[in-house]
Protein backbone atom coordinates (compact mmCIF):
# COMPACT_ATOMS: atom_id res chain seq x y z
CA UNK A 1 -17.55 -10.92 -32.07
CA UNK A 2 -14.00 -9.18 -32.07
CA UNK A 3 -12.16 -8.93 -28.52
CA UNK A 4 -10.40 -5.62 -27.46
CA UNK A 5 -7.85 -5.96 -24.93
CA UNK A 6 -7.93 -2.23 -23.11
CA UNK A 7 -5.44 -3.12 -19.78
CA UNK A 8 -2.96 -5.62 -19.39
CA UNK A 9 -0.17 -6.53 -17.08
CA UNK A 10 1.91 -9.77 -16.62
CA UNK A 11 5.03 -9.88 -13.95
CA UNK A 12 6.18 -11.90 -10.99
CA UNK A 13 5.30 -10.95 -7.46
CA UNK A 14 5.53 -12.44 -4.44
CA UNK A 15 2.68 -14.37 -2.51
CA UNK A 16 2.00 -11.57 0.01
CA UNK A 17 2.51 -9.21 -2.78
CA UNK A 18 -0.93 -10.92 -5.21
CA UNK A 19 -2.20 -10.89 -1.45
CA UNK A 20 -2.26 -7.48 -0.92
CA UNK A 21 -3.53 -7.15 -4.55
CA UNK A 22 -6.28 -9.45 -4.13
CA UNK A 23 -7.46 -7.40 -1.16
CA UNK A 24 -7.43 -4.14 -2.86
CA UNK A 25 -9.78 -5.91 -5.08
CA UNK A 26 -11.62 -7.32 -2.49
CA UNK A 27 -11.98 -4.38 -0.24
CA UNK A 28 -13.31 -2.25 -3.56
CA UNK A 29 -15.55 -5.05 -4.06
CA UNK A 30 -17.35 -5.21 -0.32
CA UNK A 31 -17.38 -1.41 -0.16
CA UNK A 32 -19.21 -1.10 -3.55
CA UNK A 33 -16.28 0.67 -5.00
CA UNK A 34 -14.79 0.63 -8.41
CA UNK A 35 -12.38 -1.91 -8.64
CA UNK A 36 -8.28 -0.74 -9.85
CA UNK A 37 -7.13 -2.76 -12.29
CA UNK A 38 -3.55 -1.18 -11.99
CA UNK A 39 -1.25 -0.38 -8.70
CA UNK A 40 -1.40 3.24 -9.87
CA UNK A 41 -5.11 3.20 -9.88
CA UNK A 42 -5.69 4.75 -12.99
CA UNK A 43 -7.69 1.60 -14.69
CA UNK A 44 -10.65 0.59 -13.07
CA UNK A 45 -13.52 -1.02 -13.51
CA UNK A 46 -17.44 -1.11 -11.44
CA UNK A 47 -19.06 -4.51 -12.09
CA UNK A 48 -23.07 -4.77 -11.24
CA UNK A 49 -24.37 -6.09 -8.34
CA UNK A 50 -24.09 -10.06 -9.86
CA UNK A 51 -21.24 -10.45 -11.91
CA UNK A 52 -20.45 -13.70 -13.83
CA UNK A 53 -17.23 -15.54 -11.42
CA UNK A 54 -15.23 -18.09 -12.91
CA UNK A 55 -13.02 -20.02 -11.92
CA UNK A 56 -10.20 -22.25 -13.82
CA UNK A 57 -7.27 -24.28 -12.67
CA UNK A 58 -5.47 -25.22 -16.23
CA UNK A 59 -2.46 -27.47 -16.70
CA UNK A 60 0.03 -26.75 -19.90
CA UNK A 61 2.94 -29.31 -20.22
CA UNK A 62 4.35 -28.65 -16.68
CA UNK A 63 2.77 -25.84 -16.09
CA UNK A 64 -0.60 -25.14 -14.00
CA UNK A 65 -2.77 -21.48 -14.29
CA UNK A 66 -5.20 -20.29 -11.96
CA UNK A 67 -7.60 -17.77 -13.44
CA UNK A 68 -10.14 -15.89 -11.67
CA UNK A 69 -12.86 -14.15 -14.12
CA UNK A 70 -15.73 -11.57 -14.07
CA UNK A 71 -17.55 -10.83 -16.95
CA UNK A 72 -21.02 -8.91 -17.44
CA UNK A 73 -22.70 -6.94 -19.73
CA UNK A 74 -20.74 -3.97 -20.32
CA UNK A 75 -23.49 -1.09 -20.07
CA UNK A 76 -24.55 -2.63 -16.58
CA UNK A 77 -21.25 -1.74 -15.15
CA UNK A 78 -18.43 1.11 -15.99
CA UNK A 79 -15.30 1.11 -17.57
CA UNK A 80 -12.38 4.19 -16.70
CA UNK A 81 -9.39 3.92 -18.36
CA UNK A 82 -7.76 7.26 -17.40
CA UNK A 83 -9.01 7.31 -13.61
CA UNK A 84 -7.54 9.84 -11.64
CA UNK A 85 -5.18 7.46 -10.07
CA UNK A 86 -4.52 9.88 -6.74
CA UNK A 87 -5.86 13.31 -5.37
CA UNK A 88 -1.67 13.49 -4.04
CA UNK A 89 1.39 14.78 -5.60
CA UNK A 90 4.61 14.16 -4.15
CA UNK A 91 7.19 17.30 -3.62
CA UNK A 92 10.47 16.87 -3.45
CA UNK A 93 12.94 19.96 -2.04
CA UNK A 94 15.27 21.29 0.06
CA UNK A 95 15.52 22.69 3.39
CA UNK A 96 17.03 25.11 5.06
CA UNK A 97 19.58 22.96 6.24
CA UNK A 98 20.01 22.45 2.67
CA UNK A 99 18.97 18.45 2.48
CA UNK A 100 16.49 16.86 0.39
CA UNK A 101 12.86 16.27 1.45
CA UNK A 102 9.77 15.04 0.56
CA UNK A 103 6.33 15.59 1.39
CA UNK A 104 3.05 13.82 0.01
CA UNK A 105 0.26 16.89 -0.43
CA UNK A 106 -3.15 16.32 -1.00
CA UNK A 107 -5.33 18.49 -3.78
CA UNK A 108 -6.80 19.95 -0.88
CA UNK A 109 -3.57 21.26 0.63
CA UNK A 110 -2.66 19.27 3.51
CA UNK A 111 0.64 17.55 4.10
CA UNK A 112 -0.46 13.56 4.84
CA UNK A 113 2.87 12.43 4.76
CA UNK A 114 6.35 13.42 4.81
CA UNK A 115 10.21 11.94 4.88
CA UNK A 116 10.44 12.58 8.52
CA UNK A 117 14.14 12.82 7.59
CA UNK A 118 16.50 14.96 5.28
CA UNK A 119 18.16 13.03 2.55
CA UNK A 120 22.05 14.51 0.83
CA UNK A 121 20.62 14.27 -2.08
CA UNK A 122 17.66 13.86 -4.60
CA UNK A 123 18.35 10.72 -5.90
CA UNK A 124 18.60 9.72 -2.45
CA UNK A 125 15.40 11.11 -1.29
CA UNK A 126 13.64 9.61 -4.73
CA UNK A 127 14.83 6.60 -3.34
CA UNK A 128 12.80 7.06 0.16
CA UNK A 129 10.01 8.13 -1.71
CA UNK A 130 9.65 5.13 -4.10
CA UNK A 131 10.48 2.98 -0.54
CA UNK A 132 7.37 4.52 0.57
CA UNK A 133 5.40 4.33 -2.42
CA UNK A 134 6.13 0.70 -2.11
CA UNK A 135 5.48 -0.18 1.03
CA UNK A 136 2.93 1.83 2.50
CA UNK A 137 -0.57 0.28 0.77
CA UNK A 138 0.20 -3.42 2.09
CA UNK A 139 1.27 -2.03 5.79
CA UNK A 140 -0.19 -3.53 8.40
CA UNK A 141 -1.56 -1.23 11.08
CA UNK A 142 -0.26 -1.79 14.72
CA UNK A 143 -1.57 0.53 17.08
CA UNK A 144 0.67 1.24 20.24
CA UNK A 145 -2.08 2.41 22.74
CA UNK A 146 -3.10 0.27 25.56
CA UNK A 147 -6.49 -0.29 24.96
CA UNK A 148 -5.80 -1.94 21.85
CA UNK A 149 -2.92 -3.56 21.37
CA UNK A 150 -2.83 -4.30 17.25
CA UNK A 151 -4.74 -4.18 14.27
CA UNK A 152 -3.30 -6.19 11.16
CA UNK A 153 -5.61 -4.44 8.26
CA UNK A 154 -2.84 -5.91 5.75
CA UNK A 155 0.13 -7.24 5.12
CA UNK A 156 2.89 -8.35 2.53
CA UNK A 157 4.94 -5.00 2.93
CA UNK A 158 8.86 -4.92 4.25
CA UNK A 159 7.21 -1.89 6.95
CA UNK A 160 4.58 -1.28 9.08
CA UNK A 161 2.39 1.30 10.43
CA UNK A 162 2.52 2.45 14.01
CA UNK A 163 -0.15 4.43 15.39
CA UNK A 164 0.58 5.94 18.90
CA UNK A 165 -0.09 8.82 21.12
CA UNK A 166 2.63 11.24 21.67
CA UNK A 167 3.83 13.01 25.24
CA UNK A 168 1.06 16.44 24.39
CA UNK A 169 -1.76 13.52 23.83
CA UNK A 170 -1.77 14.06 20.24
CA UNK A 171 -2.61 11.11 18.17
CA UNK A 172 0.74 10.10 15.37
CA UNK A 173 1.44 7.37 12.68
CA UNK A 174 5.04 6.74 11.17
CA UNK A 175 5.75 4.00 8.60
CA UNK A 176 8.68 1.82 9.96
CA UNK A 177 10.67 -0.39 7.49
CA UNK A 178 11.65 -4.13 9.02
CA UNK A 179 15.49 -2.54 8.86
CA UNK A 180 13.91 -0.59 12.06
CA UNK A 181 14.09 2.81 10.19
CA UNK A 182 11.05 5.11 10.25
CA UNK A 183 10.65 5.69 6.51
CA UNK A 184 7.63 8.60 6.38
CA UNK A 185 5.06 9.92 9.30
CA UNK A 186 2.05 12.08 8.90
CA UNK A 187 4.32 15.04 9.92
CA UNK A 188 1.83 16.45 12.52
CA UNK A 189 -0.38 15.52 15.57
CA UNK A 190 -4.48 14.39 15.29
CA UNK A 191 -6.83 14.93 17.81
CA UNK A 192 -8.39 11.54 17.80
CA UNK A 193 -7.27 8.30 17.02
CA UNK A 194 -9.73 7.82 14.37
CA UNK A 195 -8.63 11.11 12.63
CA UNK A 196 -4.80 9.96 12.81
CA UNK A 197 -5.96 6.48 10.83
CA UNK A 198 -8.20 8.11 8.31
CA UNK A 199 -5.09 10.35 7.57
CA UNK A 200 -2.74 6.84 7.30
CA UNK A 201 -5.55 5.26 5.09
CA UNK A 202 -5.37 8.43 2.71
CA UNK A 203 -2.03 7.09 2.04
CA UNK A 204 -2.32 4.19 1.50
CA UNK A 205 -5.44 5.00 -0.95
CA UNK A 206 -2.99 8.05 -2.39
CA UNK A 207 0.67 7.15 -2.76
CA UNK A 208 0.82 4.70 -5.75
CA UNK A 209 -0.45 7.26 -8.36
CA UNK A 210 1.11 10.16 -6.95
CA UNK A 211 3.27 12.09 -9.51
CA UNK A 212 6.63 13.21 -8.25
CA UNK A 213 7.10 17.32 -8.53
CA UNK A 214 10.92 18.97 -8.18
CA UNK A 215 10.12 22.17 -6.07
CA UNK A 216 12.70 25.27 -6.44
């Protein structure tokens, strides 16, 4: 029987980095999701219910390989190889103060995220952008509010998510890099708590896909 390869990717990441990727997986996998094969979402595959797992530690001269397998029947799950990869597009212009921006919009219209920040230029604001784009799906979540001190959904990411409540009791998230800087926020105030973290986790879920547009 001939083999098709239809997705592949081999290159060296950190430990919290295959952590975070491991989780995607595994998060896909307990919701009943389709599972991304790619960062940018745009492979992905939806096993059955009782997939085949194996598992292999191998050892080549001096080198060992850990491979983790699923294989089933391919018309009792799905296959997309041109998935949608996010329902966001990221806009990059300039303000009336004449600096550089960015803002993440959804298809639906809303602004989820923006730079918090002007940049002097676009390469510079690309640059806060792709910091973001990095960053933001391994984040863990702390929230600042008193009745709950912290909530570590993830990690393996150089920034972290702070939820809070500002001085008008409007609920906030910003994305702050370990250099201290705050690299994106939602750009506007929620009513609940929950609201303010489903808007954070339609970032994370949105910003590795997300095509870049120049605006006028």
């Amino acid at each position: 029987m001939s083999e098709e390869t239809l997705y592949e990717s081999e290159e060296t990441r950190s430990r919290n980095g295959i952590a975070t990727y491991l989780r995607r997986l595994a998060r896909a996998l307990g919701r009943g999701e389709p599972l991304p094969a790619d960062e940018e979402q745009t492979v992905t595959v939806d096993p059955p219910m009782e997939p085949e797992l194996a598992v292999e530690v191998e050892r080549t001269g001096d080198k060992l390989t850990l491979d983790v397998e699923m294989e089933w029947v391919e018309e009792d799950g799905d296959l997309d190889i041109d998935a949608g990869g996010s329902k966001a597009t990221f806009e990059l212009y300039e303000d009336t103060a004449g600096q550089r921006r960015w803002r993440l919009v959804h298809d639906n219209g809303n602004i989820i995220a923006d730079s918090g920040e002007g940049y002097a230029s676009t390469q510079k604001a690309k640059q806060g952008l792709e910091s973001v784009r990095t960053n933001a799906p391994g984040a863990a979540v702390v929230d600042q509010s008193k009745d709950d001190e912290s909530e570590n959904v993830e990690s393996g990411s150089d920034a972290t998510f702070e939820l809070f409540e500002d001085k008008g009791g409007k609920w906030r998230w910003r994305l702050v890099h370990d250099n201290g800087q705050i690299i994106a926020d939602g750009g506007q105030g929620y009513a609940s708590k929950q609201k303010a973290k489903q808007g954070l986790d339609s970032v994370k879920e949105n910003i590795r896909g997300a095509a870049v547009e120049l605006q006028d």
